[in-house]
Protein backbone atom coordinates (compact mmCIF):
# COMPACT_ATOMS: atom_id res chain seq x y z
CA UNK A 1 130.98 90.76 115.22
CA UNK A 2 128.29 91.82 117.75
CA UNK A 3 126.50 89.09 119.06
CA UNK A 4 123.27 89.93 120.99
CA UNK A 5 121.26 87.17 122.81
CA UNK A 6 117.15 88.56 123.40
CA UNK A 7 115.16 86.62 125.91
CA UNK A 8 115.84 83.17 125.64
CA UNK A 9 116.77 83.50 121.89
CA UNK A 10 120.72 83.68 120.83
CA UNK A 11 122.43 83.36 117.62
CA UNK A 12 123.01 79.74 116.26
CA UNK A 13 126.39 79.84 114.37
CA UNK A 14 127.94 77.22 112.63
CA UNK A 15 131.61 76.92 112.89
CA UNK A 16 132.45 77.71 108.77
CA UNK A 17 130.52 80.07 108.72
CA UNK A 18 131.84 83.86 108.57
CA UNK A 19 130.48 87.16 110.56
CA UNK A 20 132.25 90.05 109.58
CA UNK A 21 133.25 92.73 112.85
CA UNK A 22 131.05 94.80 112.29
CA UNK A 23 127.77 92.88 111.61
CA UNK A 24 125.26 92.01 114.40
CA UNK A 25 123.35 89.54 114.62
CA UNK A 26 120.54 89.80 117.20
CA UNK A 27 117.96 86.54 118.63
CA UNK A 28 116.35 84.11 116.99
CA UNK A 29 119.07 83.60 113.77
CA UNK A 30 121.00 80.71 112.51
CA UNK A 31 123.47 80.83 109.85
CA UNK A 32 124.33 77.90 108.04
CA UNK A 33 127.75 76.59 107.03
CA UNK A 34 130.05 78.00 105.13
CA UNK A 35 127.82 81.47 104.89
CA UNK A 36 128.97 84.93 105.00
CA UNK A 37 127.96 87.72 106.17
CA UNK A 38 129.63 91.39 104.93
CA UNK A 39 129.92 94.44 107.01
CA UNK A 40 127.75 96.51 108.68
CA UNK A 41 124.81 93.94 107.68
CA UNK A 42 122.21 93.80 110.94
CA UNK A 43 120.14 90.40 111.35
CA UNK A 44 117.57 91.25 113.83
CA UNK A 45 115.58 87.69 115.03
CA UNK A 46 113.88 89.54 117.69
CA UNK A 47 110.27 88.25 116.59
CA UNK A 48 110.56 85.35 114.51
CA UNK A 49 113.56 83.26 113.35
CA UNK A 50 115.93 84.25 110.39
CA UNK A 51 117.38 81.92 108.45
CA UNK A 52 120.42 81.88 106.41
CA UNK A 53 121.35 79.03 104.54
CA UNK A 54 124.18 77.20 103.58
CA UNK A 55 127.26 79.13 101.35
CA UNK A 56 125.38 82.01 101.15
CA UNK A 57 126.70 85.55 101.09
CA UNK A 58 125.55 88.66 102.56
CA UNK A 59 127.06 91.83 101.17
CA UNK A 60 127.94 94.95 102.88
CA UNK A 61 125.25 96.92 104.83
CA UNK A 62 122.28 94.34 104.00
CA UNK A 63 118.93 94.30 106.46
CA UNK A 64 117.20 91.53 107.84
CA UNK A 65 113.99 91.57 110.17
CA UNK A 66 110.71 89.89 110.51
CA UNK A 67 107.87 90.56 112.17
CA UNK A 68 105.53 88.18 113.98
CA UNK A 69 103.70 85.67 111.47
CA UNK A 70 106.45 86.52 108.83
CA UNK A 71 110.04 84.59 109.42
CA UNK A 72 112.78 85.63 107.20
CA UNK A 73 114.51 82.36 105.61
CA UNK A 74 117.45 82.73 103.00
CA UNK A 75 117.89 79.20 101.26
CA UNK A 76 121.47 77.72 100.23
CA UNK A 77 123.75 79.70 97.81
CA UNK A 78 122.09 82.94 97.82
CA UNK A 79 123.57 85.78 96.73
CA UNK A 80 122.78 88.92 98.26
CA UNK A 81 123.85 92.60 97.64
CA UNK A 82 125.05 95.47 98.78
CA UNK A 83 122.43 97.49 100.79
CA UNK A 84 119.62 95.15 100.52
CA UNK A 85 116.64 95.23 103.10
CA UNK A 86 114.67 91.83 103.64
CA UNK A 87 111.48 91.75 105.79
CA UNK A 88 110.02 89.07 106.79
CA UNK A 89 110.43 86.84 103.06
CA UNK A 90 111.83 83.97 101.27
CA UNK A 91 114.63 83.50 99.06
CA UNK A 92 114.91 80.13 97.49
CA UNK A 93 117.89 78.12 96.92
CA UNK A 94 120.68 79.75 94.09
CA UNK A 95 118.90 83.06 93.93
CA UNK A 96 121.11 86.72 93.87
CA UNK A 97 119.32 89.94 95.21
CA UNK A 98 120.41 93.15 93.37
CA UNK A 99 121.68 95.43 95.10
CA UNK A 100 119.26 98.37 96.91
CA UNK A 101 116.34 95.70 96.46
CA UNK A 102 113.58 96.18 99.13
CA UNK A 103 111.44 92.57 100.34
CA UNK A 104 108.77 93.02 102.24
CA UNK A 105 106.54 90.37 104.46
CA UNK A 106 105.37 87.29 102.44
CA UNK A 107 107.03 88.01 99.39
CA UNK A 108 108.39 84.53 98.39
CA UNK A 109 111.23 84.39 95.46
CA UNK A 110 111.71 80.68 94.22
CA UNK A 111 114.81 78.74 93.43
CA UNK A 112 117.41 79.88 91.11
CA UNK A 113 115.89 83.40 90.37
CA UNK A 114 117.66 87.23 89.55
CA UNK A 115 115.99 89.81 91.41
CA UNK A 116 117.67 93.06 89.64
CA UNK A 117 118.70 96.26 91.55
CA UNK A 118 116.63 98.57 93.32
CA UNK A 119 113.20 95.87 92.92
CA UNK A 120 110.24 96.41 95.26
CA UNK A 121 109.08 93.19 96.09
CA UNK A 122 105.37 93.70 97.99
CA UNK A 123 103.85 92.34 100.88
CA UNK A 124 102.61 88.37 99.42
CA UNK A 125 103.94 88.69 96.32
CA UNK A 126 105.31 85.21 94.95
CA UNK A 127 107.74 84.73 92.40
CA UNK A 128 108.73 81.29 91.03
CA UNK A 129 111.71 79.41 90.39
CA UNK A 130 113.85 80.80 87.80
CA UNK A 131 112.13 84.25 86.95
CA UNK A 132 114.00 87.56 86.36
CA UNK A 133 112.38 90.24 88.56
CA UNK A 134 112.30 93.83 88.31
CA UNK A 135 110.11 96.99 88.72
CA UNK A 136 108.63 99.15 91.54
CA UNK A 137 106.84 97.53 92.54
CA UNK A 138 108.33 93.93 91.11
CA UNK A 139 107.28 92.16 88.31
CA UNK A 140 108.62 88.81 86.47
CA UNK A 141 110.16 90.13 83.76
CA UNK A 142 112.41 87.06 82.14
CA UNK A 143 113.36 83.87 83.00
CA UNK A 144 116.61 82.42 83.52
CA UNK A 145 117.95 79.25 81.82
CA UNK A 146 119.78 76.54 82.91
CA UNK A 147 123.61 78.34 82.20
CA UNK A 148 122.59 80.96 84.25
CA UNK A 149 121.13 79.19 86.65
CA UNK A 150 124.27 77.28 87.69
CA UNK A 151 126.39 80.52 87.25
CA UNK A 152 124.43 82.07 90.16
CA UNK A 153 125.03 79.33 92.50
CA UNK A 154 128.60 78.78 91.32
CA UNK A 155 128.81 82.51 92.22
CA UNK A 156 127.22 82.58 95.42
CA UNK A 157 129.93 79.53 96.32
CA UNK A 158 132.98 81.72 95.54
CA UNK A 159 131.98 85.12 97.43
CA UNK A 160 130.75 83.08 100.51
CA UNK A 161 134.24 81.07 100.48
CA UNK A 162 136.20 84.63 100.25
């Protein structure tokens, strides 16, 4: 892993928690125990803090940045996929990300939510707990029920613990 300090600003790290080689993680981030994150994944903190919470799992090639005004915070047991980009948003606690899904500033997804492949999720755009979201640009589109719901943490728990 590539670990890049920027100002006074360097990665927070806990001890469980796994970086692959190839991911870099630059400034203001913290990764919570027992997260992962995949290869070739970039966390940029250079202008406000990211946040990744407790057993949660970033796939391969997945983007994180925020600009000033707009952290970045992923809750506990989050899922997210392969070439995801998240700018500046919120993912609640027990949510997945779909792979190719694009976040933008203030876009908030609540607790316990499915955000399908390839969803545009627009500058303020709030989503709350448990809704199914999809479209270009992203819509609620379902909700998810109480089975589901503790499948997607359950699953967020085994891929961070691989």
């Amino acid at each position: 892993m590539t670990l890049y300090r920027l100002d006074e600003h360097e990665p927070s790290i806990d001890a469980s928690a796994r970086v692959a080689d190839t991911a870099s993680v630059i400034g203001q981030v913290v990764l919570g125990a027992r997260s992962s994150i995949g290869p070739r994944c970039v966390l940029r903190g250079d202008n406000e803090p990211i946040t990744v919470g407790a057993g949660s799992h970033l796939e391969d090639g997945v983007m994180l940045h925020a600009d000033p005004g707009f952290p970045m915070t992923i809750g506990a047991d989050v899922t997210v996929e392969r070439h995801v980009m998240l700018h500046g948003c919120t993912i609640g606690d027990g949510s997945v990300v779909g792979e190719d899904t694009v976040a933008l500033n203030g876009a908030v997804v609540g607790r316990e939510c499915i955000v399908a492949t390839g969803a545009l999720l627009t500058e303020g755009k709030v989503f709350p707990d448990r809704s199914l979201i999809s479209g270009r640009p992203a819509k609620v589109t379902g909700q998810v029920d109480d089975a589901e719901a503790a499948r997607l943490v359950q699953r967020a728990r085994e891929l961070a613990a691989r």
